[in-house]
PDB file of N, CA and C in Angstrom:
ATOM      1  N   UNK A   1      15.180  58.231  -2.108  1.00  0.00           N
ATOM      2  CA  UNK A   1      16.468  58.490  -1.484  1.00  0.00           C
ATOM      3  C   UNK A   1      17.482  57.504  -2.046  1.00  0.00           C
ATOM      4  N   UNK A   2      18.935  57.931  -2.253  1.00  0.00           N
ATOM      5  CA  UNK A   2      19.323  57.172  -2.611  1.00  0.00           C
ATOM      6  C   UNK A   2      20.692  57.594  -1.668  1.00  0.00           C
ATOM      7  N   UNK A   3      21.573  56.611  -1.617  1.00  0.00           N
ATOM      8  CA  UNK A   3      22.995  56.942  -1.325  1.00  0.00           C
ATOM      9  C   UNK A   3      23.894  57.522  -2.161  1.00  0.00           C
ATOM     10  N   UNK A   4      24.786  58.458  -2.188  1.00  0.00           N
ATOM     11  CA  UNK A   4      25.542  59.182  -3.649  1.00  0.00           C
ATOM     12  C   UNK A   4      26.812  58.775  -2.979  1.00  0.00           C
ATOM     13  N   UNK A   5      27.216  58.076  -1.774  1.00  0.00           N
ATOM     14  CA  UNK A   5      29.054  57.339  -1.570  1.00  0.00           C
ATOM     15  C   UNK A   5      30.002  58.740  -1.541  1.00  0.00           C
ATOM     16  N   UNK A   6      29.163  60.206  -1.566  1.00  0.00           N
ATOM     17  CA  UNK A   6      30.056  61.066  -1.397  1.00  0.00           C
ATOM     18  C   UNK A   6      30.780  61.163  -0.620  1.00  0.00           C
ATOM     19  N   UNK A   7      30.493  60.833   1.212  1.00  0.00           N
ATOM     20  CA  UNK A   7      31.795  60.682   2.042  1.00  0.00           C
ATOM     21  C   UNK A   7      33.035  59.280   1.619  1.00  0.00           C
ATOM     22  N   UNK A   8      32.553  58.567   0.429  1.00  0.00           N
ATOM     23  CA  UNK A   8      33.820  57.475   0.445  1.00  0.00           C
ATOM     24  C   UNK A   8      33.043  55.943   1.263  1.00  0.00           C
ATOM     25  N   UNK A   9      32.069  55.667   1.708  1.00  0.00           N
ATOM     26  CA  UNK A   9      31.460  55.097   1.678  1.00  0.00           C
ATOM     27  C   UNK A   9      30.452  55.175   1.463  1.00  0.00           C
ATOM     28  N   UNK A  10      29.629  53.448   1.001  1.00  0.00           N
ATOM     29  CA  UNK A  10      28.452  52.744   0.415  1.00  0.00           C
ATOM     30  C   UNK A  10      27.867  52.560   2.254  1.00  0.00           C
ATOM     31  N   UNK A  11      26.496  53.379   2.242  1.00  0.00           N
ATOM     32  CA  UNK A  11      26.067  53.093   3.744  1.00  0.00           C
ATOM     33  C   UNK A  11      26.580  53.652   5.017  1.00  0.00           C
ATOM     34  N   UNK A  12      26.316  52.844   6.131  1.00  0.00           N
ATOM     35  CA  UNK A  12      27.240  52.898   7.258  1.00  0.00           C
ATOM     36  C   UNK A  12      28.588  53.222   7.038  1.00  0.00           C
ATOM     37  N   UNK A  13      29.410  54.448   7.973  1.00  0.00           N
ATOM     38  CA  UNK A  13      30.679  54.282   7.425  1.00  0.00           C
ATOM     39  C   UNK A  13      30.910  53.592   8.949  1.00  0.00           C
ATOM     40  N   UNK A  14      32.877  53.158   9.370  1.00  0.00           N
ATOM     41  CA  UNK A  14      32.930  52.465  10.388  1.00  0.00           C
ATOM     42  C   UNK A  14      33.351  53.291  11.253  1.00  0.00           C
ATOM     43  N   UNK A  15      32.817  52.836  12.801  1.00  0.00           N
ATOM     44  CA  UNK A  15      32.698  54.122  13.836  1.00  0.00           C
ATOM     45  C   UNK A  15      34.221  54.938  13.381  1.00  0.00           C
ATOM     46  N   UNK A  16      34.424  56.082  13.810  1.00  0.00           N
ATOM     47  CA  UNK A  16      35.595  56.852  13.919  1.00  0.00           C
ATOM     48  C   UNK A  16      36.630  57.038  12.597  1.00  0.00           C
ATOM     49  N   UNK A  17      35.560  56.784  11.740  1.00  0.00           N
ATOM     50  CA  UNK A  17      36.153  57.396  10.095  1.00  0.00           C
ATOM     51  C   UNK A  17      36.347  59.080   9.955  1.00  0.00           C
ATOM     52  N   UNK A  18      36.098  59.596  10.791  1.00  0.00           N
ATOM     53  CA  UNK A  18      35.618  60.959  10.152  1.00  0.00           C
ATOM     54  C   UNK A  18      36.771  61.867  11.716  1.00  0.00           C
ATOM     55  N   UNK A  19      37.154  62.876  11.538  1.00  0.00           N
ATOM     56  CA  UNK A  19      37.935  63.600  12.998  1.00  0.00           C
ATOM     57  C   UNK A  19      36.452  63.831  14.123  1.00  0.00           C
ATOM     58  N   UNK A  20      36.915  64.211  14.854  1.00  0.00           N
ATOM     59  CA  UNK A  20      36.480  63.985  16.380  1.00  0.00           C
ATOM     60  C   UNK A  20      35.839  66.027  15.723  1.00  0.00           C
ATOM     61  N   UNK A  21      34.836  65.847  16.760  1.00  0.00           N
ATOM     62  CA  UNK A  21      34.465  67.349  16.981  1.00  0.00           C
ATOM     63  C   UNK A  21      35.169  68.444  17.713  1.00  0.00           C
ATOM     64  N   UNK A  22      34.975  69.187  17.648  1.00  0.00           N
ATOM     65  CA  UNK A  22      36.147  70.282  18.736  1.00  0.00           C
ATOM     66  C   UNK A  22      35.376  69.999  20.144  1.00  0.00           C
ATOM     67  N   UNK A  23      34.591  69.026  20.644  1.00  0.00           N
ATOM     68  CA  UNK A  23      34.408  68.419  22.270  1.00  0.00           C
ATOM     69  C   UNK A  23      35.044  66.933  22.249  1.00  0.00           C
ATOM     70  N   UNK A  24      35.739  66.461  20.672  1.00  0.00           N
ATOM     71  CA  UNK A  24      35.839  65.456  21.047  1.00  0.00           C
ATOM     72  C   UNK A  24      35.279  64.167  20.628  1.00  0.00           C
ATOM     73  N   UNK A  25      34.042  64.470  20.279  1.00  0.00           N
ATOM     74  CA  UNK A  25      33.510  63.715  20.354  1.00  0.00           C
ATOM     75  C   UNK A  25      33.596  62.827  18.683  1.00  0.00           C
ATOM     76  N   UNK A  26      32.919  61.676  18.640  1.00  0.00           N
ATOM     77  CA  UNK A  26      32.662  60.850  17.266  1.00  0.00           C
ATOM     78  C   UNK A  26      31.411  60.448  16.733  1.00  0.00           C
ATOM     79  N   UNK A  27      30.951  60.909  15.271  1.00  0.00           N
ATOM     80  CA  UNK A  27      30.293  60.631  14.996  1.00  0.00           C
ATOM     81  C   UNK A  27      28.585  60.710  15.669  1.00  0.00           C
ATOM     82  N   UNK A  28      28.799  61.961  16.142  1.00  0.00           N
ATOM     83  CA  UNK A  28      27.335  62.353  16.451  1.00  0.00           C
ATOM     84  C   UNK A  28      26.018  62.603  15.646  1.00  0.00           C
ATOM     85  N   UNK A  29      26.569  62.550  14.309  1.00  0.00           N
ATOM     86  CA  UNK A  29      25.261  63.359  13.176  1.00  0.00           C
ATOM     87  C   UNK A  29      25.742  62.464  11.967  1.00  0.00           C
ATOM     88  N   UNK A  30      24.902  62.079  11.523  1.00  0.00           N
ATOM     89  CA  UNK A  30      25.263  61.693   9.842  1.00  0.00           C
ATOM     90  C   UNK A  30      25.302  59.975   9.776  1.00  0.00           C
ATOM     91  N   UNK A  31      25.794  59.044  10.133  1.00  0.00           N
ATOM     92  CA  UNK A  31      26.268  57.948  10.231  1.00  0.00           C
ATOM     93  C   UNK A  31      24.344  56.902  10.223  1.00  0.00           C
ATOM     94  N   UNK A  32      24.072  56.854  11.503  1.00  0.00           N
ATOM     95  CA  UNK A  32      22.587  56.278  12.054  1.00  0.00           C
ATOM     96  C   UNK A  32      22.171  56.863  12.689  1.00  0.00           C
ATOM     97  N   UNK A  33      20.617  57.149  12.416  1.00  0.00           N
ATOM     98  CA  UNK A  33      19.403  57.712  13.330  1.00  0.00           C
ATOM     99  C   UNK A  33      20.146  56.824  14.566  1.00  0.00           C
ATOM    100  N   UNK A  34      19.763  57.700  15.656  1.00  0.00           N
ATOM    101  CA  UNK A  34      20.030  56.951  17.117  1.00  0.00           C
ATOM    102  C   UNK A  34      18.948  56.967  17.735  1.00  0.00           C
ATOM    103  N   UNK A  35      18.535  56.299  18.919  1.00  0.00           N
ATOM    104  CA  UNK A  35      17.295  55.616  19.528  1.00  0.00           C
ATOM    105  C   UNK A  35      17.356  56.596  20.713  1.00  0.00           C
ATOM    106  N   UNK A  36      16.799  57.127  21.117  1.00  0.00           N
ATOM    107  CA  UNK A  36      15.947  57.959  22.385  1.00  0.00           C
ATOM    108  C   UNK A  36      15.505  57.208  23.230  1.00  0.00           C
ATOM    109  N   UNK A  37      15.875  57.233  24.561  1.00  0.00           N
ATOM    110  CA  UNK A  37      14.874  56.852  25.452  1.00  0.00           C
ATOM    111  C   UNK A  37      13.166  57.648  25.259  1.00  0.00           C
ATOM    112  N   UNK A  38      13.416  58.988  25.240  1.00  0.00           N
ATOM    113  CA  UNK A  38      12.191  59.590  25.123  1.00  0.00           C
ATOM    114  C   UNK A  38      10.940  59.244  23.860  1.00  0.00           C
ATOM    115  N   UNK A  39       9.696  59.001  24.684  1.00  0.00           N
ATOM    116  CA  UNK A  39       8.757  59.069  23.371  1.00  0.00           C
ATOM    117  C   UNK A  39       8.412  60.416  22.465  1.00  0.00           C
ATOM    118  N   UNK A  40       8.059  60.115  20.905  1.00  0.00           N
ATOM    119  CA  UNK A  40       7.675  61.299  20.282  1.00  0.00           C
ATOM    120  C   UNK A  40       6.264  61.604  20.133  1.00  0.00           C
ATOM    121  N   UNK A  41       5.858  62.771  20.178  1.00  0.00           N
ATOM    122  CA  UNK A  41       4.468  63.106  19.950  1.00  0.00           C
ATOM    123  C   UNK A  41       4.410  65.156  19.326  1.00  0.00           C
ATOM    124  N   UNK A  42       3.128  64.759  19.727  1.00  0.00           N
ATOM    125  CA  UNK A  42       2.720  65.982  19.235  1.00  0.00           C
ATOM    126  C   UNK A  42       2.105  67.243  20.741  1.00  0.00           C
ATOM    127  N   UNK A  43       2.866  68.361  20.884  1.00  0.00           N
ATOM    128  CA  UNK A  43       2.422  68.974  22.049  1.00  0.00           C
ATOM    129  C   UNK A  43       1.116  69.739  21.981  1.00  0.00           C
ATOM    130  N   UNK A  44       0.368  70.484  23.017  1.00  0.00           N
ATOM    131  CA  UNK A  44      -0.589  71.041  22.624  1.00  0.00           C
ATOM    132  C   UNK A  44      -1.191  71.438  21.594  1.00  0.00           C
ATOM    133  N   UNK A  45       0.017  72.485  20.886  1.00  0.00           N
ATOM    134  CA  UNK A  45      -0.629  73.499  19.638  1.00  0.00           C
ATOM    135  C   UNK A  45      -0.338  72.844  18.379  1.00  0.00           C
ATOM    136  N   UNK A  46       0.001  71.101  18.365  1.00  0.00           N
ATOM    137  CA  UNK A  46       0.039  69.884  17.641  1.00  0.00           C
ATOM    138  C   UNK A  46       1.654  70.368  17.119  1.00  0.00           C
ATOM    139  N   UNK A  47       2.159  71.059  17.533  1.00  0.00           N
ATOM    140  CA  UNK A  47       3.628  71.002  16.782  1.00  0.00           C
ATOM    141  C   UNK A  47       4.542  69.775  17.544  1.00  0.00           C
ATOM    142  N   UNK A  48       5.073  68.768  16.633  1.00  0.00           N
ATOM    143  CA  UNK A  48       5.661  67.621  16.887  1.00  0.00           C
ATOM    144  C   UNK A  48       7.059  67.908  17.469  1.00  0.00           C
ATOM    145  N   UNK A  49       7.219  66.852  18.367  1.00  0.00           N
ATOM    146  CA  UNK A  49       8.762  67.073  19.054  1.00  0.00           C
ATOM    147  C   UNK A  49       8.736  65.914  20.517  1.00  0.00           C
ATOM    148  N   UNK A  50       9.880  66.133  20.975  1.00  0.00           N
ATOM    149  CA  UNK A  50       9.658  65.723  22.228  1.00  0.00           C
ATOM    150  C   UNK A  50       8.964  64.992  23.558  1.00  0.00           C
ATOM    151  N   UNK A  51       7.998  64.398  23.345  1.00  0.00           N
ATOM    152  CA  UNK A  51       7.169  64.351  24.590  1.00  0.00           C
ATOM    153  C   UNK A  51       7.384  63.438  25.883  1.00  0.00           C
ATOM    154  N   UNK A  52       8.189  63.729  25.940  1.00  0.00           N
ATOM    155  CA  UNK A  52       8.418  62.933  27.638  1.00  0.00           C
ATOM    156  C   UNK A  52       8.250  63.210  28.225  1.00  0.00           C
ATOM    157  N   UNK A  53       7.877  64.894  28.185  1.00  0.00           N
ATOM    158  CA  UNK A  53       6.849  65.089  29.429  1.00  0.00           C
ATOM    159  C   UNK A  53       5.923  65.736  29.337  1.00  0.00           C
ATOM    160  N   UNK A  54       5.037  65.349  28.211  1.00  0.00           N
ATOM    161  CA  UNK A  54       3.715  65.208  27.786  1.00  0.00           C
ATOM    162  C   UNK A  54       3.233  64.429  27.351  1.00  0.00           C
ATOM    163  N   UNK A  55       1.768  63.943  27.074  1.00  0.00           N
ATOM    164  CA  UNK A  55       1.579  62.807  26.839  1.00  0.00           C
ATOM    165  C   UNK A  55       2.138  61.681  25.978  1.00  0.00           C
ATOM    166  N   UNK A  56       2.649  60.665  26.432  1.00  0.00           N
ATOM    167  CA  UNK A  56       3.387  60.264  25.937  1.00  0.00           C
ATOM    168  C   UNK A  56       2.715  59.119  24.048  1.00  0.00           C
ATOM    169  N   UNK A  57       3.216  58.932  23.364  1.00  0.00           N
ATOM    170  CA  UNK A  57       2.957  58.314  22.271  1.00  0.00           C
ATOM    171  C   UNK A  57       3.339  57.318  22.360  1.00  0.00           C
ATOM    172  N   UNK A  58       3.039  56.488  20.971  1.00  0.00           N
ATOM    173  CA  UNK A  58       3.963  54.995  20.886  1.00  0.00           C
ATOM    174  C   UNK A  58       4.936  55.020  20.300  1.00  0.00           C
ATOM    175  N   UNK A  59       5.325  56.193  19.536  1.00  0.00           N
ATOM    176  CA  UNK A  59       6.813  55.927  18.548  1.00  0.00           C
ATOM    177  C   UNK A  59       7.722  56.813  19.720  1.00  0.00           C
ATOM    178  N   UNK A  60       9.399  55.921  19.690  1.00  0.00           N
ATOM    179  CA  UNK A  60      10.435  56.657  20.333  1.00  0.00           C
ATOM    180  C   UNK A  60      10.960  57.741  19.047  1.00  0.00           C
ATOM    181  N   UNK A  61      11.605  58.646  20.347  1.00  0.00           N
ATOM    182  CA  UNK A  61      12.206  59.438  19.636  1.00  0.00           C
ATOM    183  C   UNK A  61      13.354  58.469  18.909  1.00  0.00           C
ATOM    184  N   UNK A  62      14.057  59.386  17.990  1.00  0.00           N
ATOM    185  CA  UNK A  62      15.156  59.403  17.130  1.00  0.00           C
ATOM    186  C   UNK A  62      16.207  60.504  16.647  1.00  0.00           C
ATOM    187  N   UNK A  63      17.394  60.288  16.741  1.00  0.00           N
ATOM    188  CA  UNK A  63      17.861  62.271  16.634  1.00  0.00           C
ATOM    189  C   UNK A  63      19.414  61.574  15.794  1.00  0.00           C
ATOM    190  N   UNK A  64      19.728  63.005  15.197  1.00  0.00           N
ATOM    191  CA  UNK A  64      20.935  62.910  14.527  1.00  0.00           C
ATOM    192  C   UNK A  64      20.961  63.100  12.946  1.00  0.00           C
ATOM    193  N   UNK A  65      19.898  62.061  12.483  1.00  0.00           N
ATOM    194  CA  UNK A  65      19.986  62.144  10.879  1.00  0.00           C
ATOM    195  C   UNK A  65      20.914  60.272  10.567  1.00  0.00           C
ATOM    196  N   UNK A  66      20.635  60.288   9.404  1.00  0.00           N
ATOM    197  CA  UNK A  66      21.675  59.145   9.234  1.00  0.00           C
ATOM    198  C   UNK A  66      21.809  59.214   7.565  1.00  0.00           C
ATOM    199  N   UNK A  67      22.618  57.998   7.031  1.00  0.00           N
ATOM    200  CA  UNK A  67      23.510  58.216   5.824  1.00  0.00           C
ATOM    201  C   UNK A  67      22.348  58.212   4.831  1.00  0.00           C
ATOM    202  N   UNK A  68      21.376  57.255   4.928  1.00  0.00           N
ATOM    203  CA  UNK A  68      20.402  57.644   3.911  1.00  0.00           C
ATOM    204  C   UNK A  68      19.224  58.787   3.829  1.00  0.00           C
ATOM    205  N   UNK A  69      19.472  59.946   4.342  1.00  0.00           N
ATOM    206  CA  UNK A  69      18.935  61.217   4.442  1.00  0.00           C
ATOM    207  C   UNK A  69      19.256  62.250   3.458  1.00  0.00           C
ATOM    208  N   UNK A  70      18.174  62.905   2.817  1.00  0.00           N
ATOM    209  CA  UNK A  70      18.596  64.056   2.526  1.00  0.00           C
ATOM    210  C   UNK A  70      18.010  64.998   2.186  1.00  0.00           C
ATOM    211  N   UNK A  71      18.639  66.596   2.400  1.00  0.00           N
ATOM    212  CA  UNK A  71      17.863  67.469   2.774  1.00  0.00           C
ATOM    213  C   UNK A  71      16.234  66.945   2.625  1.00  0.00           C
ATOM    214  N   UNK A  72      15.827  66.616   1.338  1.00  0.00           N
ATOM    215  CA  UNK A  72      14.255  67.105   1.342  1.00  0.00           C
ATOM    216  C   UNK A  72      13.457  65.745   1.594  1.00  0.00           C
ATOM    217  N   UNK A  73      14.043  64.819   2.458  1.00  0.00           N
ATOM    218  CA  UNK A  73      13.555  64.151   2.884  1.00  0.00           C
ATOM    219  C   UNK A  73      13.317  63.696   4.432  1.00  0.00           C
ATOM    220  N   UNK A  74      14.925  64.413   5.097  1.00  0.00           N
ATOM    221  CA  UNK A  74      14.861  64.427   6.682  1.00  0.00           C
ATOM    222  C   UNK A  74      14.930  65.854   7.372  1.00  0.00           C
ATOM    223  N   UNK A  75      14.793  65.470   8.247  1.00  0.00           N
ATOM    224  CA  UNK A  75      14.664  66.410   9.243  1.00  0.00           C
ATOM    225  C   UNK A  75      15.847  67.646   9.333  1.00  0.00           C
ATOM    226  N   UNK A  76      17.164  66.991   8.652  1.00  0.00           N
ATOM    227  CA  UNK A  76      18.084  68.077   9.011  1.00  0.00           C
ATOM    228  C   UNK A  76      19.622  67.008   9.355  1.00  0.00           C
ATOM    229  N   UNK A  77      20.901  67.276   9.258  1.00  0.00           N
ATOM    230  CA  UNK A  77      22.247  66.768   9.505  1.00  0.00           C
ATOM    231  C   UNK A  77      22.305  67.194  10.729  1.00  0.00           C
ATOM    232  N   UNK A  78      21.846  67.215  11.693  1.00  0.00           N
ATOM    233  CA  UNK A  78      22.593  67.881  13.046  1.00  0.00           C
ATOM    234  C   UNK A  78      22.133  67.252  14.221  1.00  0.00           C
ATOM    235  N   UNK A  79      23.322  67.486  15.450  1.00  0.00           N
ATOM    236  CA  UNK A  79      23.219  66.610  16.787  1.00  0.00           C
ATOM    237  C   UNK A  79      21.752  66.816  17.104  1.00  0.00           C
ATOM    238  N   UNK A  80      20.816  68.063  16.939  1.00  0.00           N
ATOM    239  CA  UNK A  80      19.895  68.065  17.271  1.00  0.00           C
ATOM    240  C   UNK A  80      18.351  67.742  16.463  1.00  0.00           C
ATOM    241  N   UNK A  81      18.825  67.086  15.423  1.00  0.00           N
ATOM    242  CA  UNK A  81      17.411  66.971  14.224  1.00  0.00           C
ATOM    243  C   UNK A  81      16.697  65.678  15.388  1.00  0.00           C
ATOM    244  N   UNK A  82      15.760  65.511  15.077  1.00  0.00           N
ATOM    245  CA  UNK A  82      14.406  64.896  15.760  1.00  0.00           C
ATOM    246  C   UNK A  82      13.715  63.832  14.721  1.00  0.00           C
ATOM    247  N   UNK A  83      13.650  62.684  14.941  1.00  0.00           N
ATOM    248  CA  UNK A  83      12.341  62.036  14.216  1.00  0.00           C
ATOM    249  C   UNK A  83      12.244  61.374  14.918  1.00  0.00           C
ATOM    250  N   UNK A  84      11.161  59.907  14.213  1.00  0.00           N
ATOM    251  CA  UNK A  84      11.047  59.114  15.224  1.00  0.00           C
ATOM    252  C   UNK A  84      10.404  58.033  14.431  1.00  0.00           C
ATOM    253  N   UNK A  85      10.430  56.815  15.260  1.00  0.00           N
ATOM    254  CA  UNK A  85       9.927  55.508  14.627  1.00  0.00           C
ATOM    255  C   UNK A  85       9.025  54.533  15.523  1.00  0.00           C
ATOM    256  N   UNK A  86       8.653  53.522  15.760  1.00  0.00           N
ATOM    257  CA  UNK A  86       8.205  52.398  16.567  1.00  0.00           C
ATOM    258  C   UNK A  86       8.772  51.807  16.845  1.00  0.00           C
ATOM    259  N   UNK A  87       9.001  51.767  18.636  1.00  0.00           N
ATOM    260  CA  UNK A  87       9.715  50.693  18.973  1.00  0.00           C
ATOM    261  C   UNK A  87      10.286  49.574  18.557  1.00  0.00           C
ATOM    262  N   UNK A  88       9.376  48.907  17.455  1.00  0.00           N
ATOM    263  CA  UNK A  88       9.910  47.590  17.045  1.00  0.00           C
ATOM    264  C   UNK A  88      10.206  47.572  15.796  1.00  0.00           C
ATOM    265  N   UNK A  89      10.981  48.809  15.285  1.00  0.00           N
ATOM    266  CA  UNK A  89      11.406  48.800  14.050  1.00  0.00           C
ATOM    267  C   UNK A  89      13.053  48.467  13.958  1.00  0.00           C
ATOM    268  N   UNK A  90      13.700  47.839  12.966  1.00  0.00           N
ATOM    269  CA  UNK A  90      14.323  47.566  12.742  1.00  0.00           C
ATOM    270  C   UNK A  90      15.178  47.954  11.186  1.00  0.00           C
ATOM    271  N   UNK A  91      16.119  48.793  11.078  1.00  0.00           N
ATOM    272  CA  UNK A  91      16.735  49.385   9.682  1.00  0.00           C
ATOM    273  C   UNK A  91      18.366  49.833  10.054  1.00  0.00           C
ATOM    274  N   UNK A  92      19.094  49.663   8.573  1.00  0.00           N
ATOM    275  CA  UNK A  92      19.946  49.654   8.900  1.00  0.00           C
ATOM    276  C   UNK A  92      21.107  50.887   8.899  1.00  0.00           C
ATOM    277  N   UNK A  93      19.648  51.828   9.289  1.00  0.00           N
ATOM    278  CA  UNK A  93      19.532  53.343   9.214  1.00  0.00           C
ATOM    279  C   UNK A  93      19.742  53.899  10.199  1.00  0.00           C
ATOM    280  N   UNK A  94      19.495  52.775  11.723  1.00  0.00           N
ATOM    281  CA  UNK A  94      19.076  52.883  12.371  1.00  0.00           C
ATOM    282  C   UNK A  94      19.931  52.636  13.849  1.00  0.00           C
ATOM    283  N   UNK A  95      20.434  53.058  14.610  1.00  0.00           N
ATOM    284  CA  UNK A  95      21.466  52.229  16.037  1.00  0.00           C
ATOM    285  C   UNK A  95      20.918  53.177  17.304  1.00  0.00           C
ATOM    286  N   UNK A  96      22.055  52.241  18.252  1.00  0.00           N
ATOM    287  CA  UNK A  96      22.283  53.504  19.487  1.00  0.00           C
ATOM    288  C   UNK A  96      23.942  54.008  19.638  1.00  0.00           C
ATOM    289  N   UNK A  97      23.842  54.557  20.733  1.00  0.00           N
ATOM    290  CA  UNK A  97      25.219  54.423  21.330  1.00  0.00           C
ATOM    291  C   UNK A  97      25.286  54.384  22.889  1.00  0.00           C
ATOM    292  N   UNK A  98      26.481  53.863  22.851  1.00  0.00           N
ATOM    293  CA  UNK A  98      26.600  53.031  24.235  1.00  0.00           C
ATOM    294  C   UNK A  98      27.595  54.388  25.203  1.00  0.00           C
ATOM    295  N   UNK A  99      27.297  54.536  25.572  1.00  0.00           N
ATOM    296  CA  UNK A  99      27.790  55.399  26.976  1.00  0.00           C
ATOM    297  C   UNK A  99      28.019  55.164  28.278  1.00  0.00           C
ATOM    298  N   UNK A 100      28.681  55.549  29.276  1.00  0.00           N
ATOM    299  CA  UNK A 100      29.367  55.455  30.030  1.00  0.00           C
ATOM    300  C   UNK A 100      29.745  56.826  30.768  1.00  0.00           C
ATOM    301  N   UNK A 101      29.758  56.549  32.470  1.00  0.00           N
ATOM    302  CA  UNK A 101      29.789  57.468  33.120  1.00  0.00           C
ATOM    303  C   UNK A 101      31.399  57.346  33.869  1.00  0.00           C
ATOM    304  N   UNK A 102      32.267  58.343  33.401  1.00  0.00           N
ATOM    305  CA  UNK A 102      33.517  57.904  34.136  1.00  0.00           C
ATOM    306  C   UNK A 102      33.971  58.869  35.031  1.00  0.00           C
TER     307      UNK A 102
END
């Protein structure tokens, strides 16, 4: 994998470079894998996804995609792509986001 700087930045770009979605929103897909409360695993018929409420695993989820992705290496560009890592990993691939109930 490499980075190709096609959006205009090397890496991380900085929050709110890019227009807002038609909800509004910033930077949901593309930027850093984001951290899940939920753990990932594998469900019955072993197809991987989700499991928080099945047995649970040791790696958290992860969703979004981030800047060093591509097609034939991740999961997909979108609010809803899925992976996942170990708790105690650390990359700079990698964040959350902070939210708030108003």
């Amino acid at each position: 994998m490499r980075d190709l700087g096609s959006d205009g930045f090397a890496g991380r770009s900085p929050v709110g470079s890019f227009p807002a979605s038609g909800y509004g929103l910033f930077d949901m897909t593309g930027n850093v894998w984001e951290w899940c409360a939920d753990r990932f695993g594998a469900d019955a018929d072993g197809a991987v996804g989700d499991a928080s409420s099945r047995a649970p695993g040791r790696d958290r989820a992860i969703r979004g995609g981030s800047w060093l992705c591509n097609e034939d290496s991740c999961r997909g560009f979108r609010v809803a792509a899925r992976n996942h890592a170990a708790p105690d990993t650390a990359l700079n691939n990698l964040g959350f986001r902070c939210v708030r109930d108003e």
